[in-house]
Protein backbone atom coordinates (compact mmCIF):
# COMPACT_ATOMS: atom_id res chain seq x y z
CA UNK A 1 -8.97 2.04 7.22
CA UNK A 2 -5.58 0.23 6.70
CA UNK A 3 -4.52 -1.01 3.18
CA UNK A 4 -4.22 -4.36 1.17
CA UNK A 5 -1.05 -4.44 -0.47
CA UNK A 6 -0.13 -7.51 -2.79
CA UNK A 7 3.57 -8.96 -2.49
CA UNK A 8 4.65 -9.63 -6.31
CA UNK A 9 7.35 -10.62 -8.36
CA UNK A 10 9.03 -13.43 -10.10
CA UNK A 11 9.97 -16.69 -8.38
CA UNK A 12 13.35 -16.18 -6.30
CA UNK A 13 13.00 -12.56 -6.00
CA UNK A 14 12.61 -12.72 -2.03
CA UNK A 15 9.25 -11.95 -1.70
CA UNK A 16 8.14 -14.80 0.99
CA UNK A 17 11.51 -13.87 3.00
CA UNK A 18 10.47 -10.15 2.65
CA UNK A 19 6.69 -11.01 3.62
CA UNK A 20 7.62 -12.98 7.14
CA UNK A 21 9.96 -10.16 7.87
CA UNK A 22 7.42 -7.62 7.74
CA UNK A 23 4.93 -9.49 9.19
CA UNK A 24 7.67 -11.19 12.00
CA UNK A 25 5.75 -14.25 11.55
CA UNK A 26 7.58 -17.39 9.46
CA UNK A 27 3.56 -18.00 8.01
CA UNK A 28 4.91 -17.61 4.03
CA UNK A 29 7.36 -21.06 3.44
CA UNK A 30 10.40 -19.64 1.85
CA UNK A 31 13.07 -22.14 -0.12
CA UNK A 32 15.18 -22.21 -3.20
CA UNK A 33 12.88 -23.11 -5.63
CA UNK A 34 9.98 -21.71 -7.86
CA UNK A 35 6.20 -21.91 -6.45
CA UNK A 36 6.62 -22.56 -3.18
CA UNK A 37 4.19 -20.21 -2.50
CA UNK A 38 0.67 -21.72 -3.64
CA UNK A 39 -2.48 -19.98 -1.58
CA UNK A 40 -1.76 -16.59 -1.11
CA UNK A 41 -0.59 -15.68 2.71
CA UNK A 42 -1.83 -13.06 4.24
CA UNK A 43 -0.33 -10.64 7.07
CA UNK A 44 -1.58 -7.74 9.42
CA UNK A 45 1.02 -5.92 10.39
CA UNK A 46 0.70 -2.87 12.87
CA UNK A 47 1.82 0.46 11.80
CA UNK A 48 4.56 2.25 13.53
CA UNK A 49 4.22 5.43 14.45
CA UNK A 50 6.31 7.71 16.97
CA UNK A 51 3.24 9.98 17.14
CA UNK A 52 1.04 7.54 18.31
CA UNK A 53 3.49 6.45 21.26
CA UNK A 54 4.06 10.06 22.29
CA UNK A 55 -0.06 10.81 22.34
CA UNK A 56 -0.56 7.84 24.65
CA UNK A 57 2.17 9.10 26.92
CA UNK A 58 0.84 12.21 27.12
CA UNK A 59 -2.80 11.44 27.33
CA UNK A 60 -2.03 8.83 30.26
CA UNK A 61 -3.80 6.05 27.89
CA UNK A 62 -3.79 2.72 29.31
CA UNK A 63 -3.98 0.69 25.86
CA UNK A 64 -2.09 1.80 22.73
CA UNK A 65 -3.79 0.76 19.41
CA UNK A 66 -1.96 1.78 15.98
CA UNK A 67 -3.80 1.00 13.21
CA UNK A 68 -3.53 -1.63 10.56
CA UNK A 69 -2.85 -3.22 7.09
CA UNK A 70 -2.22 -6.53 5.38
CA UNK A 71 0.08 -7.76 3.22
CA UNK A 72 -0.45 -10.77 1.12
CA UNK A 73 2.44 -12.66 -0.80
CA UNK A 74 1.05 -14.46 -3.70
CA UNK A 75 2.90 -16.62 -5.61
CA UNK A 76 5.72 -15.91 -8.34
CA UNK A 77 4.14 -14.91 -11.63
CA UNK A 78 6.04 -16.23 -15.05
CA UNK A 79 5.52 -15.31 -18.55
CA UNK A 80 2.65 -16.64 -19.97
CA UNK A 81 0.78 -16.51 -16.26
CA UNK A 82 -2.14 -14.77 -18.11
CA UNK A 83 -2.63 -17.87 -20.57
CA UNK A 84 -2.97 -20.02 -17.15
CA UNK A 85 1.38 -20.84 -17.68
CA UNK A 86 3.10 -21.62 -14.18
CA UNK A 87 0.10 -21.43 -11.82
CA UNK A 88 -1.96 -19.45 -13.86
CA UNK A 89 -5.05 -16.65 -13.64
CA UNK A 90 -5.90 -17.72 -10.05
CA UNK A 91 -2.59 -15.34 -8.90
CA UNK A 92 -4.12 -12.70 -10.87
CA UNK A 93 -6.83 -12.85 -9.00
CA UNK A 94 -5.41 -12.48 -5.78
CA UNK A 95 -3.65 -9.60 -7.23
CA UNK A 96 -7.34 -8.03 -7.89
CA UNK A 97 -8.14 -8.29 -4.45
CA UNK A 98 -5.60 -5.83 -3.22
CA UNK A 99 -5.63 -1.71 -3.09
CA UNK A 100 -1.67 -1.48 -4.10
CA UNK A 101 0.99 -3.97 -5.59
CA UNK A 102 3.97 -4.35 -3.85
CA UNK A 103 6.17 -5.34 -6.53
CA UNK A 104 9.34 -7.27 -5.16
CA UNK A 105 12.45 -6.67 -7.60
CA UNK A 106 16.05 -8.83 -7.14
CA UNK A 107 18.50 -6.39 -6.95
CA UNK A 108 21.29 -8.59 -5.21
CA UNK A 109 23.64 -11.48 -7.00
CA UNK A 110 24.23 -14.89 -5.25
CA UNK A 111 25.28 -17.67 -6.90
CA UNK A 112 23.87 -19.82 -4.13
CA UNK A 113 20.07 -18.88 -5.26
CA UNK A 114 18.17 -19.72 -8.53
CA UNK A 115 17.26 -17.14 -10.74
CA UNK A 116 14.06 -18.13 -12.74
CA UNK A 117 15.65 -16.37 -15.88
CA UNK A 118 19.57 -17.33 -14.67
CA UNK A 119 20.68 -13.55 -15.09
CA UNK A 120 19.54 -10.81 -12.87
CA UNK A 121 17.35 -8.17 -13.95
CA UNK A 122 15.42 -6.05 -12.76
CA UNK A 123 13.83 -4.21 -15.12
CA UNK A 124 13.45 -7.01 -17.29
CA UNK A 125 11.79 -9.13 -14.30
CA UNK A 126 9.79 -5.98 -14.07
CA UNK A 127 8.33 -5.98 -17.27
CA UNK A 128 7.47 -9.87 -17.00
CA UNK A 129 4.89 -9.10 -14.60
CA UNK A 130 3.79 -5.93 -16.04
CA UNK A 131 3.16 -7.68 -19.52
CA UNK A 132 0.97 -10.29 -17.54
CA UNK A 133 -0.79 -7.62 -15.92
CA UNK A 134 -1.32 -6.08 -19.32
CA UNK A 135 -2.38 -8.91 -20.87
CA UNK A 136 -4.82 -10.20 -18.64
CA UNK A 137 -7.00 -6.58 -18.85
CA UNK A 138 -6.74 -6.38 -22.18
CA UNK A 139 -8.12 -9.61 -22.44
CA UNK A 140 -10.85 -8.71 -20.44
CA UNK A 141 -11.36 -5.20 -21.78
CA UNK A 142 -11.45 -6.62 -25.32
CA UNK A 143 -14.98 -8.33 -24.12
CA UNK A 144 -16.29 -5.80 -21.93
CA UNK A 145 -16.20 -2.63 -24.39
CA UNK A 146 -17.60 -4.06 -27.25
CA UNK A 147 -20.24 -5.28 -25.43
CA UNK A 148 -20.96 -1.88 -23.63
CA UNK A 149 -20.94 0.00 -27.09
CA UNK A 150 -23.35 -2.47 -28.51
CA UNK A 151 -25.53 -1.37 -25.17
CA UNK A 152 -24.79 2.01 -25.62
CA UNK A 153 -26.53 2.15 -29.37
CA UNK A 154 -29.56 0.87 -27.88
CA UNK A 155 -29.70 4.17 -25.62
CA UNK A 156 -28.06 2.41 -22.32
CA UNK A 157 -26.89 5.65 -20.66
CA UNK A 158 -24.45 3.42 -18.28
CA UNK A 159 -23.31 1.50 -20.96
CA UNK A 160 -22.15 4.55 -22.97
CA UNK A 161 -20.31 6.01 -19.67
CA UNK A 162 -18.68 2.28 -19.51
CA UNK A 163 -17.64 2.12 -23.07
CA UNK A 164 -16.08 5.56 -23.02
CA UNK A 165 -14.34 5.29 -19.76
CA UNK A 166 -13.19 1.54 -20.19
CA UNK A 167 -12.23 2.76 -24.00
CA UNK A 168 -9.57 4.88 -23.39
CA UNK A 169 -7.91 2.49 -21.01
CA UNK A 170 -8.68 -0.49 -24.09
CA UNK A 171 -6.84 2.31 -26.28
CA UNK A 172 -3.60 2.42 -23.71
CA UNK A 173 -3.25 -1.28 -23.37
CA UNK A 174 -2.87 -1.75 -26.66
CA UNK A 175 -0.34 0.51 -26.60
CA UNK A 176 1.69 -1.54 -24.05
CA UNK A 177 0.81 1.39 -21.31
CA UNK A 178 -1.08 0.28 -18.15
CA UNK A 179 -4.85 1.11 -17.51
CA UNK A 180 -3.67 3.76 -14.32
CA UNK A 181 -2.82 6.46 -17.06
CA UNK A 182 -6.47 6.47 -18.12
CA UNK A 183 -7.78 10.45 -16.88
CA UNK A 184 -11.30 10.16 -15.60
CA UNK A 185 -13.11 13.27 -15.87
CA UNK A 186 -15.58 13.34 -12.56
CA UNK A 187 -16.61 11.09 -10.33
CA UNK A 188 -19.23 9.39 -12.31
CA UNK A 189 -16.31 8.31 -14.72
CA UNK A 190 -14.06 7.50 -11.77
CA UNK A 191 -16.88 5.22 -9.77
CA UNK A 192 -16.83 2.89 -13.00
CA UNK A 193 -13.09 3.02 -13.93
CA UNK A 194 -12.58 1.68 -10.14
CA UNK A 195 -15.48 -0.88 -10.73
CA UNK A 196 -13.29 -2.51 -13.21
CA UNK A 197 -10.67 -3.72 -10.61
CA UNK A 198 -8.27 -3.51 -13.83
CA UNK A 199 -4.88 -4.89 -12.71
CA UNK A 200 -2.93 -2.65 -14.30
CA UNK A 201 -4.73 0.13 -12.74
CA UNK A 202 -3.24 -0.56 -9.28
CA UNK A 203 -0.52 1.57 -8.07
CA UNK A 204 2.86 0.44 -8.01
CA UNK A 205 5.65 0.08 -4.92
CA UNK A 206 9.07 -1.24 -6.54
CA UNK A 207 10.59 -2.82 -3.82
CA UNK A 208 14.43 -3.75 -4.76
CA UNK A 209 15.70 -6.39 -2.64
CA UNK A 210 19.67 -6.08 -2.24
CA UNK A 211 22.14 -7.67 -0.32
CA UNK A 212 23.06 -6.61 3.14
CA UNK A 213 26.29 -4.30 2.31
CA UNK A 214 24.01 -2.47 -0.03
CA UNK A 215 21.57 -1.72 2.06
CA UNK A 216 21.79 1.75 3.41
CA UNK A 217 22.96 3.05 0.26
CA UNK A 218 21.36 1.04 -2.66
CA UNK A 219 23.50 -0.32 -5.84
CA UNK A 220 23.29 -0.18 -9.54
CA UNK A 221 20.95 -2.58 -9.96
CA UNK A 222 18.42 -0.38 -7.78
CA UNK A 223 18.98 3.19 -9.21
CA UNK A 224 17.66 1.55 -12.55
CA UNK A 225 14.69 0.71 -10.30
CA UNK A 226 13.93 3.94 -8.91
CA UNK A 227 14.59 5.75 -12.45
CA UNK A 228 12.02 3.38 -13.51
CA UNK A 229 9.51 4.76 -10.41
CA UNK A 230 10.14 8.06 -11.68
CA UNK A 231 9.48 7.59 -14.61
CA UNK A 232 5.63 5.92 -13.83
CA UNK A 233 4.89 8.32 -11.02
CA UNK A 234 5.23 5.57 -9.17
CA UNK A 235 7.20 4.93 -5.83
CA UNK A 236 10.69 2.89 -4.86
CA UNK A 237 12.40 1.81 -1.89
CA UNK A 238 15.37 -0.49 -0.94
CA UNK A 239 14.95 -3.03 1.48
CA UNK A 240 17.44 -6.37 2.21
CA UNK A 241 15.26 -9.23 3.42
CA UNK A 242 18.20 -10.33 4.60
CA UNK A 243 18.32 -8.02 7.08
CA UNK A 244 14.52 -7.25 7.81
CA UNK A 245 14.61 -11.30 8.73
CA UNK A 246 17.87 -11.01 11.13
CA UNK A 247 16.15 -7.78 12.79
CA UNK A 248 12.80 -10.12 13.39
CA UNK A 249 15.10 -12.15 15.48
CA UNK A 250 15.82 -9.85 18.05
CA UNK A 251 15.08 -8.10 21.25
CA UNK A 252 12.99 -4.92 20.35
CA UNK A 253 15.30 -2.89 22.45
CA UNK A 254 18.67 -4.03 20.26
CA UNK A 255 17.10 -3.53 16.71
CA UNK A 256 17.77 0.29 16.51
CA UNK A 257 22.00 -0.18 17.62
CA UNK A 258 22.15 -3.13 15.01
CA UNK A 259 20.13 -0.56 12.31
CA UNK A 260 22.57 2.23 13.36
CA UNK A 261 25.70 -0.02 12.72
CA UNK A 262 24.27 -0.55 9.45
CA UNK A 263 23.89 2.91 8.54
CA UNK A 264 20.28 2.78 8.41
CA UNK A 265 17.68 5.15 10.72
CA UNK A 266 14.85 2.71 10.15
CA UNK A 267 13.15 -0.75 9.30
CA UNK A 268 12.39 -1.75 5.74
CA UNK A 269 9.30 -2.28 7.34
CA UNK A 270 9.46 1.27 8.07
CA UNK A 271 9.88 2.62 4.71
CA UNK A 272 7.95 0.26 2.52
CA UNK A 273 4.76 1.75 4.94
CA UNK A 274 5.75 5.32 4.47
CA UNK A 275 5.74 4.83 0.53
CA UNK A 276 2.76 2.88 0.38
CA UNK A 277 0.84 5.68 2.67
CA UNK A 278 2.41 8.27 0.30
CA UNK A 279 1.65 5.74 -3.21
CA UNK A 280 -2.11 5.72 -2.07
CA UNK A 281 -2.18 9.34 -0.53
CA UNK A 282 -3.23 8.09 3.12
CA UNK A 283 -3.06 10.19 6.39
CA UNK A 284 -3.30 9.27 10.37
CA UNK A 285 -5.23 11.05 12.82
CA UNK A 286 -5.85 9.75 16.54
CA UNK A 287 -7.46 9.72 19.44
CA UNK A 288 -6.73 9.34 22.73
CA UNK A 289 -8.02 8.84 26.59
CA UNK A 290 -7.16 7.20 29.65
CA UNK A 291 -8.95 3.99 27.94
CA UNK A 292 -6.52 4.02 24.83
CA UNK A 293 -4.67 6.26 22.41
CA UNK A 294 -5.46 4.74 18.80
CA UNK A 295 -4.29 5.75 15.27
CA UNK A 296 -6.73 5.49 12.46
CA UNK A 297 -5.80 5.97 8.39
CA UNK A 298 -7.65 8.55 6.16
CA UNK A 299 -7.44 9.22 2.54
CA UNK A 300 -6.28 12.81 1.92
CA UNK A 301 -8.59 15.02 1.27
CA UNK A 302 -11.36 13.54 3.87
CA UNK A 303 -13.56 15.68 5.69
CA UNK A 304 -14.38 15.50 9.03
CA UNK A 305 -17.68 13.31 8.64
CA UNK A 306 -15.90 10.34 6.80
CA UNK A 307 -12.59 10.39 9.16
CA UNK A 308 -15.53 9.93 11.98
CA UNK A 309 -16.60 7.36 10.32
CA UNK A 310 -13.36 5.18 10.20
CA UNK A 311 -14.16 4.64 13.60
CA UNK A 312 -18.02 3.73 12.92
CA UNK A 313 -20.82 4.64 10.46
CA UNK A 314 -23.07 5.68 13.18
CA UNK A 315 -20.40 8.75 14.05
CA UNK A 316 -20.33 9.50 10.03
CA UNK A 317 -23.91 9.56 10.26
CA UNK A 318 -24.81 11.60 13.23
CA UNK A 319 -21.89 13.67 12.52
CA UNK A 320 -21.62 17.05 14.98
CA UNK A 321 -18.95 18.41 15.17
CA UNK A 322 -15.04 17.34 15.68
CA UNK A 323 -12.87 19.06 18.50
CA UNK A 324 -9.55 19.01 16.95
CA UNK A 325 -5.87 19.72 18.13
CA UNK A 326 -3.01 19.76 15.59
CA UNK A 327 0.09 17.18 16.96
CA UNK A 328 2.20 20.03 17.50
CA UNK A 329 -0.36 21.63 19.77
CA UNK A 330 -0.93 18.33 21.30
CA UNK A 331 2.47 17.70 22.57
CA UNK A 332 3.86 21.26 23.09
CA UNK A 333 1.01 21.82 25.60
CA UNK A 334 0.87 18.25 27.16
CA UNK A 335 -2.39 17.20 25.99
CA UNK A 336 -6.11 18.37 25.71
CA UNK A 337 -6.58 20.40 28.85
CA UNK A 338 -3.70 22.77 28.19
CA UNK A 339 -4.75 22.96 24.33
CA UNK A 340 -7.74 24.05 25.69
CA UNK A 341 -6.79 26.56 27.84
CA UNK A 342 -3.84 28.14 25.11
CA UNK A 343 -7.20 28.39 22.29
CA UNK A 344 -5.31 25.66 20.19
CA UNK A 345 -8.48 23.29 20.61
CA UNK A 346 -10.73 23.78 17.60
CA UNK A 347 -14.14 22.78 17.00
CA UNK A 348 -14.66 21.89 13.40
CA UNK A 349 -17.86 21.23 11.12
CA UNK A 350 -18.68 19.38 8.29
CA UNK A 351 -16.39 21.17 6.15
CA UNK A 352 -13.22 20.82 7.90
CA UNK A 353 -10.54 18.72 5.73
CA UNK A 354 -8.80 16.56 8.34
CA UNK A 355 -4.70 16.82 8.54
CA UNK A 356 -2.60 14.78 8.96
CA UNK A 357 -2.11 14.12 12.91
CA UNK A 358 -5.11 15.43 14.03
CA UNK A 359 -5.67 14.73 17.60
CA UNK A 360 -9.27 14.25 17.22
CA UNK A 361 -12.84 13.90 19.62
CA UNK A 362 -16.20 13.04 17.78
CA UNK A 363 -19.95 14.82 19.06
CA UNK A 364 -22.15 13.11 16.91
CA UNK A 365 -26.06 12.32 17.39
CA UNK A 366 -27.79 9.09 15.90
């Protein structure tokens, strides 16, 4: 399981420079001018993960296979995008599609590049979008509930669930809140709060674009940004596209001395994958042999069964049992034989909530 992020933000904000530096391809057209990006691009982009590279090593694995997600830049929403304005509900769309919005903000001045609005903003860009967002489920909640309460008076047990659940996030829209504050009580009232693919129900990743000499320590412009994050529970980081795209142009081996020299210990690549594993509460455990060492992504809180069945359905299935060795263990004893021998090798049932860097080895039955 990787994750479906969607690049947004206003024209000129440096989203399609942002999107072919993460995904080191030039596949997203980037120029000076509003919608140039039409059909949506979309990116896979391999995780990186120090872990990973240290199992193989240890384990003697011949192929090393981190795992995976996509990005996808869709075009620059405007104000009035919801009433089909600039190029309209098809973006919105797109943005239904994906798990989490990556939500590009300009955070840098330069005369040299058109601003949509001709001031820079960020939290005024910000709430462009947002009010599109808004717009476009209360639009569509504005249909749907009525419709489920007339149901529900005719004894439609689902309907009443839907009206209820789809009610309260009706009620927060038109308070100019989004749908992800709506509190489902179990899981019945989750399973159709998620069926509604509301927009505004996504989580958020501000991503403040700033210029290269702010880009180890952030700038005025950005701190609004991340107060905002705070604020929403939601999650911020500061990335120059300017820099992401030089880095893209080099040899592997001279990225980190050109990072250091900038004062930064990592990629934005790096960081906006961190937050969006942390925004969407996702985990890695691995496995490894002399065939390959391979990471694989896990929402917290998943037993062993379902983590077995990130690899396949039959393993979820026929599940066993899991023999399990913490990282730690892993490395400080140089692999499975001598986690073995020290006890640090567990077998684990059904029950066992997988951690984060599990080494892990499926018995399973089908």
């Amino acid at each position: 399981m990787g994750f479906r992020c969607g690049i947004v933000g206003l024209p000129n904000v440096g989203k399609s420079t942002l999107f072919n530096a993460l995904t080191e391809t030039q596949a997203a057209q980037a120029a000076n001018y509003p919608f140039c990006t039409i059909e949506p691009n979309v990116g896979q982009v391999s995780v990186p993960d120090e872990r990973l590279e240290q199992i193989a090593s240890i384990a003697g694995s011949a192929k090393v296979v981190p795992t995976q997600l996509a990005f996808v830049d869709i075009a620059g929403l405007v104000k009035g995008a919801s009433q089909g304005e600039g190029l309209g509900n098809q973006f919105l769309g797109n943005i239904r599609e994906v798990d989490a919005i990556v939500h590009v903000l300009r955070c840098f001045e330069d005369d040299d590049i058109q601003h949509v609005a001709n001031k820079v903003d960020p939290l005024t860009d910000a709430e462009v979008v947002e009010t599109e967002l808004m717009l476009s489920d209360l639009e569509s909640l504005e249909k749907r509930v009525p419709n489920a309460e007339k149901r529900a008076t005719a004894g439609d047990k689902e309907a009443k669930l839907i009206a209820s659940v789809l009610g309260q996030a009706l009620a927060l829209l038109r308070e100019g809140k989004p749908a992800r504050l709506t509190e489902p009580k179990d899981e019945e009232e989750a399973r159709v709060f998620a069926q509604a693919q509301l927009l505004t129900a996504k989580p958020v990743l501000y991503v403040c674009n700033v210029g290269e000499e702010d880009a180890a320590t952030g700038n005025d412009l950005s701190a609004m940004v991340f107060e905002k994050a705070e604020r929403e529970g939601a999650q911020a980081v500061v990335v120059s596209a300017a820099i992401e795209s030089e880095i893209v142009a080099m040899d592997p081996e001279d990225r980190a001395e050109y990072l250091a020299e900038l004062g930064l210990e990592e990629s934005g690549l790096s960081r906006v994958i961190k937050a969006g594993y942390k925004l969407l509460g996702l985990n890695t455990f691995f496995t490894a042999g002399p065939k390959e060492a391979r990471a694989w992504t896990f929402p917290e809180g998943a037993k062993a069964p379902q983590a077995a069945g990130e690899i396949h359905t039959d393993f979820e299935k026929g599940f066993i049992r899991a023999e399990t060795i913490a990282y730690d263990d892993f490395v400080a004893l140089k692999g499975e034989s001598g986690a073995r021998e020290a006890g640090k090798l567990r077998q684990e049932g059904k029950e066992y909530l997988v951690q984060d860097g599990d080494v892990m080895m499926f018995k399973f039955n089908v």
